[in-house]
N, C-alpha and C. Protein backbone atom coordinates (compact mmCIF):
# COMPACT_ATOMS: atom_id res chain seq x y z
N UNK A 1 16.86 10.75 12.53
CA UNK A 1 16.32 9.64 11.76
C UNK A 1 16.74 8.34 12.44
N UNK A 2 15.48 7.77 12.78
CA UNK A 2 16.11 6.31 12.86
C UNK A 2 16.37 4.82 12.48
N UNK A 3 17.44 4.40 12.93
CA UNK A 3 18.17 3.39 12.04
C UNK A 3 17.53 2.25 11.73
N UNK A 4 17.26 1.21 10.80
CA UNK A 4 16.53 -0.21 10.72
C UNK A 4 17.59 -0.47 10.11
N UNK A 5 17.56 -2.26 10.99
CA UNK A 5 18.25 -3.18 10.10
C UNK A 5 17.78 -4.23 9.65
N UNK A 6 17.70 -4.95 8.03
CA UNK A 6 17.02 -5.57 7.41
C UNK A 6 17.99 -6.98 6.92
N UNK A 7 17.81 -8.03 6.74
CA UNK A 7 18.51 -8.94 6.10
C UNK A 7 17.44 -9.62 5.00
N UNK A 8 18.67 -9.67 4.08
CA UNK A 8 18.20 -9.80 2.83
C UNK A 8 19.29 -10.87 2.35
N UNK A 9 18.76 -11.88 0.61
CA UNK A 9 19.99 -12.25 0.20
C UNK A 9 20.97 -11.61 -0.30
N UNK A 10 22.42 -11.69 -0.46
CA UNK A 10 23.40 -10.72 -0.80
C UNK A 10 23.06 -10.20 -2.45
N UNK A 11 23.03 -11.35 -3.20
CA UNK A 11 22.26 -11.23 -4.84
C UNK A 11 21.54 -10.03 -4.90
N UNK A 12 20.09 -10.27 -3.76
CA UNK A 12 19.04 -9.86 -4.13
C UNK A 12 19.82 -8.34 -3.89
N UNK A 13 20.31 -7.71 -2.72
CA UNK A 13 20.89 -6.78 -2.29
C UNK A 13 21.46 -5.68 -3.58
N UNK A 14 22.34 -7.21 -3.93
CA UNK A 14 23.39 -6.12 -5.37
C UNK A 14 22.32 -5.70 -6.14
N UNK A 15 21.58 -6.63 -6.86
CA UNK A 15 20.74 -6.26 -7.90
C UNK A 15 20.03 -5.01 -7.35
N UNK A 16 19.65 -5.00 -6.12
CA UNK A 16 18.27 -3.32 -5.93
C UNK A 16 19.54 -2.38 -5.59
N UNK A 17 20.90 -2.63 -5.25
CA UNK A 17 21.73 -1.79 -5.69
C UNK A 17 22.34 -0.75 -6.40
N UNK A 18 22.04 -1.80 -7.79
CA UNK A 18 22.18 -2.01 -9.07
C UNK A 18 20.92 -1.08 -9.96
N UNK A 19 19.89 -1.53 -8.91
CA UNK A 19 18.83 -0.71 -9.90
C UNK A 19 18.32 0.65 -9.27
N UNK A 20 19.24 1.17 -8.25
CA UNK A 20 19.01 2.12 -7.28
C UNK A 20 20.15 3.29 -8.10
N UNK A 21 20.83 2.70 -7.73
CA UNK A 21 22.09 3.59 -9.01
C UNK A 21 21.35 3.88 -10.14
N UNK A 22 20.96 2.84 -11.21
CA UNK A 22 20.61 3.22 -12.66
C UNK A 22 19.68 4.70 -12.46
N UNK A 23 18.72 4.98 -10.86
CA UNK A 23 17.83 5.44 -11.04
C UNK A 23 18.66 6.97 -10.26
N UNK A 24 19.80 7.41 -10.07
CA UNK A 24 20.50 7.82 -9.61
C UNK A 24 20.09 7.89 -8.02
N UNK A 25 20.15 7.16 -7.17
CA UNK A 25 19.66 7.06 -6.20
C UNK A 25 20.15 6.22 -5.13
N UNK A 26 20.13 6.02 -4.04
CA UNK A 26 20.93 5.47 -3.14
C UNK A 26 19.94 4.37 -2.71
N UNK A 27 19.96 3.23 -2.08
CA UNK A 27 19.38 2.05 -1.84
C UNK A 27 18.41 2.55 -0.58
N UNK A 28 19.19 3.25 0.16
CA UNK A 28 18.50 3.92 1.57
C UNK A 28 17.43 5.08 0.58
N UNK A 29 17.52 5.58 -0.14
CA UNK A 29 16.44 6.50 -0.47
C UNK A 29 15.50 5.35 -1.11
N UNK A 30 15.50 4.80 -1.59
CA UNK A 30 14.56 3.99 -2.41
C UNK A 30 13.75 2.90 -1.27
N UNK A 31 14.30 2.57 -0.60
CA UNK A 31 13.53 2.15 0.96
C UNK A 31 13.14 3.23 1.22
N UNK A 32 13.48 4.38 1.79
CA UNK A 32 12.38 5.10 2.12
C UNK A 32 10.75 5.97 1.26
N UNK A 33 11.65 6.03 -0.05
CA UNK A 33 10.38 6.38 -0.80
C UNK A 33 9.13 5.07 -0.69
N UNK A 34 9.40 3.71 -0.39
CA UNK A 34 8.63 2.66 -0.32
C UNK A 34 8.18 2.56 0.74
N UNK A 35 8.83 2.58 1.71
CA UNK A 35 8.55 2.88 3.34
C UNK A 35 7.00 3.64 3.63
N UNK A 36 7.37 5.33 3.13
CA UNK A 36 6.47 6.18 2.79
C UNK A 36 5.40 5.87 2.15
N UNK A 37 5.25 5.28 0.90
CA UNK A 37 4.32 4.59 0.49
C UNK A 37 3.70 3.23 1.19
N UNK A 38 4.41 2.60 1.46
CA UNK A 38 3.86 1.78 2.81
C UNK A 38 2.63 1.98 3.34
N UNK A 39 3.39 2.63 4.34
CA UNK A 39 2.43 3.57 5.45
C UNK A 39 1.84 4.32 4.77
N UNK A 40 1.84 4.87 3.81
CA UNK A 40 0.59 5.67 3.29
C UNK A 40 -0.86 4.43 2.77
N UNK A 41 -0.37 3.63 2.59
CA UNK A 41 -1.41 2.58 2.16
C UNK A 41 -2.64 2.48 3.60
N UNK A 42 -1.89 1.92 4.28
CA UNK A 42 -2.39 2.14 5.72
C UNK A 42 -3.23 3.00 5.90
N UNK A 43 -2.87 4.38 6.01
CA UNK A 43 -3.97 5.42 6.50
C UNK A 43 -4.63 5.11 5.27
N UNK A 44 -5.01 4.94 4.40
CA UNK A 44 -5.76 5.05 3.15
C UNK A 44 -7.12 3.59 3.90
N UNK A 45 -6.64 2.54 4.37
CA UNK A 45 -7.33 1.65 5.00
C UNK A 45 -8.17 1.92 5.78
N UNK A 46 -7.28 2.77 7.34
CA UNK A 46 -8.08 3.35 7.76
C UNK A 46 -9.02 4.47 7.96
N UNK A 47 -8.87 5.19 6.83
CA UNK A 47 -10.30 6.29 6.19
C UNK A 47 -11.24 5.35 5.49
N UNK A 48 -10.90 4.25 4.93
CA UNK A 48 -11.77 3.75 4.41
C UNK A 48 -12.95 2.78 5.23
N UNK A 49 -12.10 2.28 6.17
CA UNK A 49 -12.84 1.66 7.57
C UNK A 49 -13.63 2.48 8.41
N UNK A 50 -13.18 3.96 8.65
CA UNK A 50 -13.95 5.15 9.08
C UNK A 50 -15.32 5.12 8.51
N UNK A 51 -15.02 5.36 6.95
CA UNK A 51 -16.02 5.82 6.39
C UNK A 51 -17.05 4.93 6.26
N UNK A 52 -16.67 3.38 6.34
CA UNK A 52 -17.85 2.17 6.21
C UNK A 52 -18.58 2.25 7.54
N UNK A 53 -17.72 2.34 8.64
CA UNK A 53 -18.68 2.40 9.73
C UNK A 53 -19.87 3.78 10.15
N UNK A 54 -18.88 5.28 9.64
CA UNK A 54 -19.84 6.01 9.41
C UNK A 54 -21.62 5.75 8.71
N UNK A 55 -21.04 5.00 7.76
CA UNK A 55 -22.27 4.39 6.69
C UNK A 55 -22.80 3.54 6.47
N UNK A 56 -22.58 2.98 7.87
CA UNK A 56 -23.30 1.51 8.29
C UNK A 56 -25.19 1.71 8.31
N UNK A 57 -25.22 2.76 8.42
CA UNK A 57 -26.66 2.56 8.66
C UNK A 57 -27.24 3.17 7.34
N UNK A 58 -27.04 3.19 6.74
CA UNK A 58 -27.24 4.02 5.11
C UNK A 58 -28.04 2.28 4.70
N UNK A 59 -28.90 2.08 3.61
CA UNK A 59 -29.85 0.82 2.92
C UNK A 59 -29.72 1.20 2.23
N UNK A 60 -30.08 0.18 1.24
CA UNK A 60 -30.25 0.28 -0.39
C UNK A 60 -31.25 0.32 -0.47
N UNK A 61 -32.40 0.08 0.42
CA UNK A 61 -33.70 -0.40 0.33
C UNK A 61 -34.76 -1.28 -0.02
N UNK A 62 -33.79 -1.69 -1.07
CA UNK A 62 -34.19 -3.23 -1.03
C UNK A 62 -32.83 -4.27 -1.52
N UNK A 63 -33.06 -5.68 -1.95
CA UNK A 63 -32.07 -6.55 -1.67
C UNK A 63 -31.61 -6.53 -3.44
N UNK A 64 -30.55 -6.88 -3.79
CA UNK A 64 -30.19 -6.92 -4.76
C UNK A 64 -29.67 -8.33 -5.26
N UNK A 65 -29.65 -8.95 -6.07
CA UNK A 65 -29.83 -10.34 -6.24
C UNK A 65 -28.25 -9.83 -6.76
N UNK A 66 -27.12 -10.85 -7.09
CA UNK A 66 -25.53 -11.10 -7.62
C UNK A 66 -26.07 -10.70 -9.59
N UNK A 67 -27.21 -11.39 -10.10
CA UNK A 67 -27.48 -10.73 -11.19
C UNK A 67 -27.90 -9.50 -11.23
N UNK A 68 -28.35 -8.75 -10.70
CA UNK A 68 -28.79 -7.25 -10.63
C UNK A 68 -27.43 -6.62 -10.42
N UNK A 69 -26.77 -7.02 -9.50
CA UNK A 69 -25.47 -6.27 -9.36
C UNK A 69 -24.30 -6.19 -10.31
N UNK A 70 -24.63 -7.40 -11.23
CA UNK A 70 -23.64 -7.74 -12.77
C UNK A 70 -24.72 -7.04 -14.06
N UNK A 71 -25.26 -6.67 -14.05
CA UNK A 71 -25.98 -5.91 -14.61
C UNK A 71 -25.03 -4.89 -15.35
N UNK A 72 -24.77 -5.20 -16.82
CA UNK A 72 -23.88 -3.35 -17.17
C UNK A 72 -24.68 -2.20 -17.51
């Protein structure tokens, strides 16, 4: 595993400390569960960028006016 080093204010530090414990959990696990989620956001971006360019050539067939599209 490798190491990162982050600076932060000391306050802010204690407090996610503080709320890392309540959750029985260590400060380093709770960065990484966020970490993980992070980067999972990411690939989620890029499938979604995949898939627009896949479907670039797909029409609606005709134009849709901003009221047609607010339409419930």
């Amino acid at each position: 595993m490798e190491k990162v080093t982050l600076s932060a204010d000391a306050d802010l530090i204690d407090q996610a400390q503080l709320v890392a414990r309540s959750q029985h959990k260590t400060l380093n696990a709770v960065f990484q569960e966020w970490l993980q989620q992070y980067a999972a956001q990411s690939g989620s971006a890029q499938e979604v960028d995949s898939l627009m360019k896949r479907l670039r050539h797909v029409r609606a067939g005709r134009h849709f006016t901003r009221s047609h599209m607010n339409e419930p």
